[in-house]
N, C-alpha and C. Protein backbone atom coordinates (compact mmCIF):
# COMPACT_ATOMS: atom_id res chain seq x y z
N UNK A 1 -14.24 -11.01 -17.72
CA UNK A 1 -13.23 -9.95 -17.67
C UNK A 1 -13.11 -9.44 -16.24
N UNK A 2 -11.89 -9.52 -15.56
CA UNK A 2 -11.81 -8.93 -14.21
C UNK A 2 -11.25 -7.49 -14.25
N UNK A 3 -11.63 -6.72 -13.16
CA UNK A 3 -11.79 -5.41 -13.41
C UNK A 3 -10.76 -5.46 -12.33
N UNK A 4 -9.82 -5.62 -11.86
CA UNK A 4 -8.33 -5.53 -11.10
C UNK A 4 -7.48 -6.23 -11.69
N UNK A 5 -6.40 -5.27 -12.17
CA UNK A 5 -5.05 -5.83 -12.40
C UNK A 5 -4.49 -6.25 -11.03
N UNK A 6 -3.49 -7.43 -11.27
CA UNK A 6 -2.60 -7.97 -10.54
C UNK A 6 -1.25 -8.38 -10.74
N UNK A 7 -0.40 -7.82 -9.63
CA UNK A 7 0.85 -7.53 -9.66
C UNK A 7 1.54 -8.42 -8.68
N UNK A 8 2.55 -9.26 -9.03
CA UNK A 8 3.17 -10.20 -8.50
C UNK A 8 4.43 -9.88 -7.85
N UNK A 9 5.10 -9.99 -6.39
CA UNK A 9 6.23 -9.01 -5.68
C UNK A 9 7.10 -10.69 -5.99
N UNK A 10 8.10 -10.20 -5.81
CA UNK A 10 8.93 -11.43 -5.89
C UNK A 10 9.23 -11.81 -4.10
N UNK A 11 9.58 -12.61 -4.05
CA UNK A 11 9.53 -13.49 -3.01
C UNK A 11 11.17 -13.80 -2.58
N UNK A 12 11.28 -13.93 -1.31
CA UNK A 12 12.68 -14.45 -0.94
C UNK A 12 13.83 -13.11 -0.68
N UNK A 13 14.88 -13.97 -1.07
CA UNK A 13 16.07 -12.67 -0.48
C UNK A 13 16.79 -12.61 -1.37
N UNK A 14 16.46 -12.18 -2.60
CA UNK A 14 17.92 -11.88 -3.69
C UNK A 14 17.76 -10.50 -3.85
N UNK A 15 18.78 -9.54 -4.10
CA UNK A 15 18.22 -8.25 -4.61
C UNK A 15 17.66 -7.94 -5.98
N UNK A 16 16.30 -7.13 -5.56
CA UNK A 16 15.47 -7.13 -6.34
C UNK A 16 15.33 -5.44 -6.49
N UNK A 17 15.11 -4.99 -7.49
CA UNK A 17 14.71 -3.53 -7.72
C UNK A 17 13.16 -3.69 -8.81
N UNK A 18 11.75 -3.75 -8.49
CA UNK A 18 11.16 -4.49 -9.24
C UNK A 18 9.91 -3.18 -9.24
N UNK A 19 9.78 -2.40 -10.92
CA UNK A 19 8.96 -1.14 -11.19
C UNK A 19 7.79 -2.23 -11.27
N UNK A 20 6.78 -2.24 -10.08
CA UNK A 20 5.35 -3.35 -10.27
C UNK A 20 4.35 -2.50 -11.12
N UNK A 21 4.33 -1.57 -10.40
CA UNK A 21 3.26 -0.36 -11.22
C UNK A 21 4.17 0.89 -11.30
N UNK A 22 3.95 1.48 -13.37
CA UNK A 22 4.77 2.54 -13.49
C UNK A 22 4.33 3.08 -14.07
N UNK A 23 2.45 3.79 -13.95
CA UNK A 23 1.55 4.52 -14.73
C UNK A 23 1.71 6.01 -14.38
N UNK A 24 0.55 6.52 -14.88
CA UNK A 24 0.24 7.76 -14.70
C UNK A 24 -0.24 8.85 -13.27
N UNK A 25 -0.59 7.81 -12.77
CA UNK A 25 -0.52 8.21 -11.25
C UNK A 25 0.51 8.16 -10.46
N UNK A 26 1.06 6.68 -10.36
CA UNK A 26 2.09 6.40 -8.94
C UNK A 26 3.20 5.46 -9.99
N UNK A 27 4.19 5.54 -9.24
CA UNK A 27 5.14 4.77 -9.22
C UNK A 27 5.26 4.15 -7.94
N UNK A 28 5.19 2.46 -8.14
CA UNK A 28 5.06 1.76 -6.77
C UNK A 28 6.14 0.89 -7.27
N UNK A 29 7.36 0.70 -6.63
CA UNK A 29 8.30 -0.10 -6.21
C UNK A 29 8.68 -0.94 -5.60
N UNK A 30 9.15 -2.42 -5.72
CA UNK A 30 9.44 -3.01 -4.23
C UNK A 30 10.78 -3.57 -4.47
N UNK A 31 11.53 -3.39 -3.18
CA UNK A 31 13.19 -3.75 -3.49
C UNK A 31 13.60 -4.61 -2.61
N UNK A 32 14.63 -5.73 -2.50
CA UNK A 32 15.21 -6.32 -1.36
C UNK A 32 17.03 -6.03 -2.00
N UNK A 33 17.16 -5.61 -0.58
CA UNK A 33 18.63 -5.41 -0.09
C UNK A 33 19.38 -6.32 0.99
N UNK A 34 20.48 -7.44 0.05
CA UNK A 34 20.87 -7.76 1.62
C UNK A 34 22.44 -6.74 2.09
N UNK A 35 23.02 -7.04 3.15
CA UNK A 35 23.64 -6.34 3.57
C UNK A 35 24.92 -5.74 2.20
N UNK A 36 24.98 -4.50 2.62
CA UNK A 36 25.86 -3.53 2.16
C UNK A 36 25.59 -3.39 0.63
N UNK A 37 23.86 -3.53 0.33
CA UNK A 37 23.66 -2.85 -0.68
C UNK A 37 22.78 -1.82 -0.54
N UNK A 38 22.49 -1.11 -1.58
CA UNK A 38 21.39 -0.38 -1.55
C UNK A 38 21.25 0.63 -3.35
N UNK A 39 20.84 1.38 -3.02
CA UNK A 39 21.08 2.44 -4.59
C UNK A 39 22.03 3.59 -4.26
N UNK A 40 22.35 4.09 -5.56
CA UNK A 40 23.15 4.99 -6.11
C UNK A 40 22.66 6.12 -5.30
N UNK A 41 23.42 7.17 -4.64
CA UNK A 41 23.19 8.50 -4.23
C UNK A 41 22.23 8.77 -5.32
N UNK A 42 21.01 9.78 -5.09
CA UNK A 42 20.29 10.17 -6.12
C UNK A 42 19.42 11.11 -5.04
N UNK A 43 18.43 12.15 -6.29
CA UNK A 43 17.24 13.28 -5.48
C UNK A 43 16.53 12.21 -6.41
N UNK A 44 15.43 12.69 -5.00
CA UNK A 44 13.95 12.13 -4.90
C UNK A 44 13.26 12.85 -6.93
N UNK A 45 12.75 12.31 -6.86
CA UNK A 45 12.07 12.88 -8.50
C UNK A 45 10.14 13.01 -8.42
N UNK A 46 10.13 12.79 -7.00
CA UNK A 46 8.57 13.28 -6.83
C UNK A 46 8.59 13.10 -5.22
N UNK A 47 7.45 13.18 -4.53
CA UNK A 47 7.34 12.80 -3.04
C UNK A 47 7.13 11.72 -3.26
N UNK A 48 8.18 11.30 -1.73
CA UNK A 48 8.32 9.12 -1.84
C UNK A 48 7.94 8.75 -0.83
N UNK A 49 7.28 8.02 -0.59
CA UNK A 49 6.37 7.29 0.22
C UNK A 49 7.40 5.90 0.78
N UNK A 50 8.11 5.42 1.39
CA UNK A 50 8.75 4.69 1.67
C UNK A 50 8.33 3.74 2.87
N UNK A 51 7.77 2.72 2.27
CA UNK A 51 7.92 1.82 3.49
C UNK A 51 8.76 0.14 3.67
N UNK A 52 9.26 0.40 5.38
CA UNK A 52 10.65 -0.64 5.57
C UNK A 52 9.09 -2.00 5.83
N UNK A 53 9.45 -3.08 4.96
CA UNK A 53 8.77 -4.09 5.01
C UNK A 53 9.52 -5.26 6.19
N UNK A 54 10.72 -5.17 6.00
CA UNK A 54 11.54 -6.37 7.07
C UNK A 54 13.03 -5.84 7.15
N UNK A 55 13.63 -5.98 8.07
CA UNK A 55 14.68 -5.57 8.45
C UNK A 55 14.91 -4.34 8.60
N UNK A 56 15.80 -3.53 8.49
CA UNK A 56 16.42 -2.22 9.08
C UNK A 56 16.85 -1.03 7.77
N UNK A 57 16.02 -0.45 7.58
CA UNK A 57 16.96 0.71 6.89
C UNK A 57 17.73 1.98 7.19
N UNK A 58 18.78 1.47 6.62
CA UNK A 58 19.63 2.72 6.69
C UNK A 58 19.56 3.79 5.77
N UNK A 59 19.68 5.24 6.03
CA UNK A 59 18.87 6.43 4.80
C UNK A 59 19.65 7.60 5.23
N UNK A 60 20.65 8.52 4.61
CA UNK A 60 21.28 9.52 4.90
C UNK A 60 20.27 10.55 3.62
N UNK A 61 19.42 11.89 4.10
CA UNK A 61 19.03 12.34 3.31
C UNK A 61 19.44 13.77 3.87
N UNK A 62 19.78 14.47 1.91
CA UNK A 62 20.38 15.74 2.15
C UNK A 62 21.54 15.47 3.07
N UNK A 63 22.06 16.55 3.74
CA UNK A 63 23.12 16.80 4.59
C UNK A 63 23.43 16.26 6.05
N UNK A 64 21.82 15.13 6.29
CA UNK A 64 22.04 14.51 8.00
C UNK A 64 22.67 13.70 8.14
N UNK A 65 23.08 12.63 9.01
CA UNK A 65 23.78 11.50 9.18
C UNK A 65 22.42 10.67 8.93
N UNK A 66 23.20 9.51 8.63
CA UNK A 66 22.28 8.52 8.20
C UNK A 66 20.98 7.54 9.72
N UNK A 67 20.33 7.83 9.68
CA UNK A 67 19.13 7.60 10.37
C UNK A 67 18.56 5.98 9.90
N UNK A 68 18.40 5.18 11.08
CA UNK A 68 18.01 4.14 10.80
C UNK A 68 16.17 3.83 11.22
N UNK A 69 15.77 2.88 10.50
CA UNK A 69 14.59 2.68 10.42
C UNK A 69 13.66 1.61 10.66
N UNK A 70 13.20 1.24 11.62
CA UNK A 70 13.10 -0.96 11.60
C UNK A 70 12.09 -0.97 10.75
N UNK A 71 11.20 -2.33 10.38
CA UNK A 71 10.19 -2.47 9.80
C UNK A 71 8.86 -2.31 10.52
N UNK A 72 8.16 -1.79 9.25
CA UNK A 72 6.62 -1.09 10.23
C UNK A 72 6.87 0.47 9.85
N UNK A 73 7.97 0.98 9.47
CA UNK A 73 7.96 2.32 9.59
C UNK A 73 7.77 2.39 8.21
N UNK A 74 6.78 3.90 8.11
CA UNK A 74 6.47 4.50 6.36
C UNK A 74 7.22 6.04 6.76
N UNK A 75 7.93 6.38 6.03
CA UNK A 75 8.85 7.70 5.69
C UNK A 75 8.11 8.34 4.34
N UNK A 76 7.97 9.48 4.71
CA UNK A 76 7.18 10.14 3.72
C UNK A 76 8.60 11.21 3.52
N UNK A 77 9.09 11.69 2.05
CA UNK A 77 10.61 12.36 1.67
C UNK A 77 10.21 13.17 0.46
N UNK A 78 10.46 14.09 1.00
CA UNK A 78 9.91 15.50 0.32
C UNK A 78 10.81 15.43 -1.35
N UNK A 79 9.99 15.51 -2.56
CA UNK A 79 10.40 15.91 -4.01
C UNK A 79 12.21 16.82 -3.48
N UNK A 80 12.44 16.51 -4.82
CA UNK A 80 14.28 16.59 -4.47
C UNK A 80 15.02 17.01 -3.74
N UNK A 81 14.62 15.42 -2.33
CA UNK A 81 16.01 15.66 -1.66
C UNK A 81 17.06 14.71 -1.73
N UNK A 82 17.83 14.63 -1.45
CA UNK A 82 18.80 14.09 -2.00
C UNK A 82 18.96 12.71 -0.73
N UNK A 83 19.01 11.42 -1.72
CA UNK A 83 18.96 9.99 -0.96
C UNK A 83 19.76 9.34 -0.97
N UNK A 84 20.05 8.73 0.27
CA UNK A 84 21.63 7.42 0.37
C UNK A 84 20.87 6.62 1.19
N UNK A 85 20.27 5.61 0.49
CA UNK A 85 19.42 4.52 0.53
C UNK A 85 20.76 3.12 0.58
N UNK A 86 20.47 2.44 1.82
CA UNK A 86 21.68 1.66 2.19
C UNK A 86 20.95 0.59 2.91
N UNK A 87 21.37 -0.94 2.57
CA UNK A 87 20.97 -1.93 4.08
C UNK A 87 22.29 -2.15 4.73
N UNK A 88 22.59 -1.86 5.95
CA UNK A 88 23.97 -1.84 6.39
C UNK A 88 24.27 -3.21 7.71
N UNK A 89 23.08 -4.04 7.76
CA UNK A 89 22.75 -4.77 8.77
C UNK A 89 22.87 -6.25 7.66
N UNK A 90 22.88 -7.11 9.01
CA UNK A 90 22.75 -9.05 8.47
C UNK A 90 21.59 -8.93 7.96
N UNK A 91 20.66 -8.57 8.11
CA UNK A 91 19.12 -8.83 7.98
C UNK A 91 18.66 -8.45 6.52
N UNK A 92 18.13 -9.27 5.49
CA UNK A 92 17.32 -8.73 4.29
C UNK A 92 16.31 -7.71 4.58
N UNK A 93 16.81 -6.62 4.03
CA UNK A 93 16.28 -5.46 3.33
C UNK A 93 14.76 -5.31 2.98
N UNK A 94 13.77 -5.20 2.94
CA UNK A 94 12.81 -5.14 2.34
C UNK A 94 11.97 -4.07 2.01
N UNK A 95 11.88 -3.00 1.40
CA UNK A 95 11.32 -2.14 1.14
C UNK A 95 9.68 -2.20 -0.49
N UNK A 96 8.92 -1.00 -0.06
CA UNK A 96 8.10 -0.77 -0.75
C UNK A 96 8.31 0.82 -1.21
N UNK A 97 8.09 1.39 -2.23
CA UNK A 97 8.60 2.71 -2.28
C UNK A 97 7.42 3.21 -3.43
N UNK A 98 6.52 4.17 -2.99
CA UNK A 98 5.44 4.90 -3.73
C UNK A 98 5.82 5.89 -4.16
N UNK A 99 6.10 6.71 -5.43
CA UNK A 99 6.33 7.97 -6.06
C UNK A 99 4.89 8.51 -6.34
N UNK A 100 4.45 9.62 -5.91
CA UNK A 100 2.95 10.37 -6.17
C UNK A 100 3.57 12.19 -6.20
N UNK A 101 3.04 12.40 -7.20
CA UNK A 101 2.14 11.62 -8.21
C UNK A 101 3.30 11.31 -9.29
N UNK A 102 3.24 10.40 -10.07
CA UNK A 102 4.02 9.70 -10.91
C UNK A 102 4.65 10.84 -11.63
N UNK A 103 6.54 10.76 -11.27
CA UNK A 103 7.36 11.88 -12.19
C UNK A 103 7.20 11.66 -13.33
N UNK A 104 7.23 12.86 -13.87
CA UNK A 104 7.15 13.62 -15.38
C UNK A 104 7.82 12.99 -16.05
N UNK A 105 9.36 12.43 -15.83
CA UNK A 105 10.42 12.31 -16.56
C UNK A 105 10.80 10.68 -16.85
């Protein structure tokens, strides 16, 4: 009996929106975006831990202009603010996205 679960990320460049772990602690996410996708305007539903895995993100939160991001960068986004999560570049998208502690809802 092994005492670590294991979670498989998908691979390549199709868009992916993929809940790997969706327990009682965290919500851990991993997504690929290629250009001129991303998600639906939406508020954060806990503090999000965001990190750009490859390529460039684009992110308008709350009321700023949209702020770009290369890979390597982790964005930490305060419980409900409001997100415009976008890849606006040639380059696949790659994100990881941590919810802590895992929303209520």
């Amino acid at each position: 009996m092994m005492v670590e679960q294991i979670f498989k990320l998908a691979k390549g460049n199709e868009k992916a929106i993929e809940k790997v772990v969706f327990d009682e602690n965290i919500h851990y996410l991993h997504m690929v975006f290629n250009q001129n996708e991303g998600l639906p305007e939406h508020f954060s539903n806990s503090n999000v831990y965001m990190t750009v895995i490859r390529g460039t993100l684009s992110i308008g939160l709350n009321e700023q202009e949209i702020h770009e991001y290369a890979s390597g960068t982790l964005l930490k986004i305060p419980y409900q603010t409001k997100m415009d999560v976008k890849n606006l570049h040639t380059d696949t998208l790659e994100l990881i996205v941590v919810k802590a502690p895992a929303p209520k809802n």
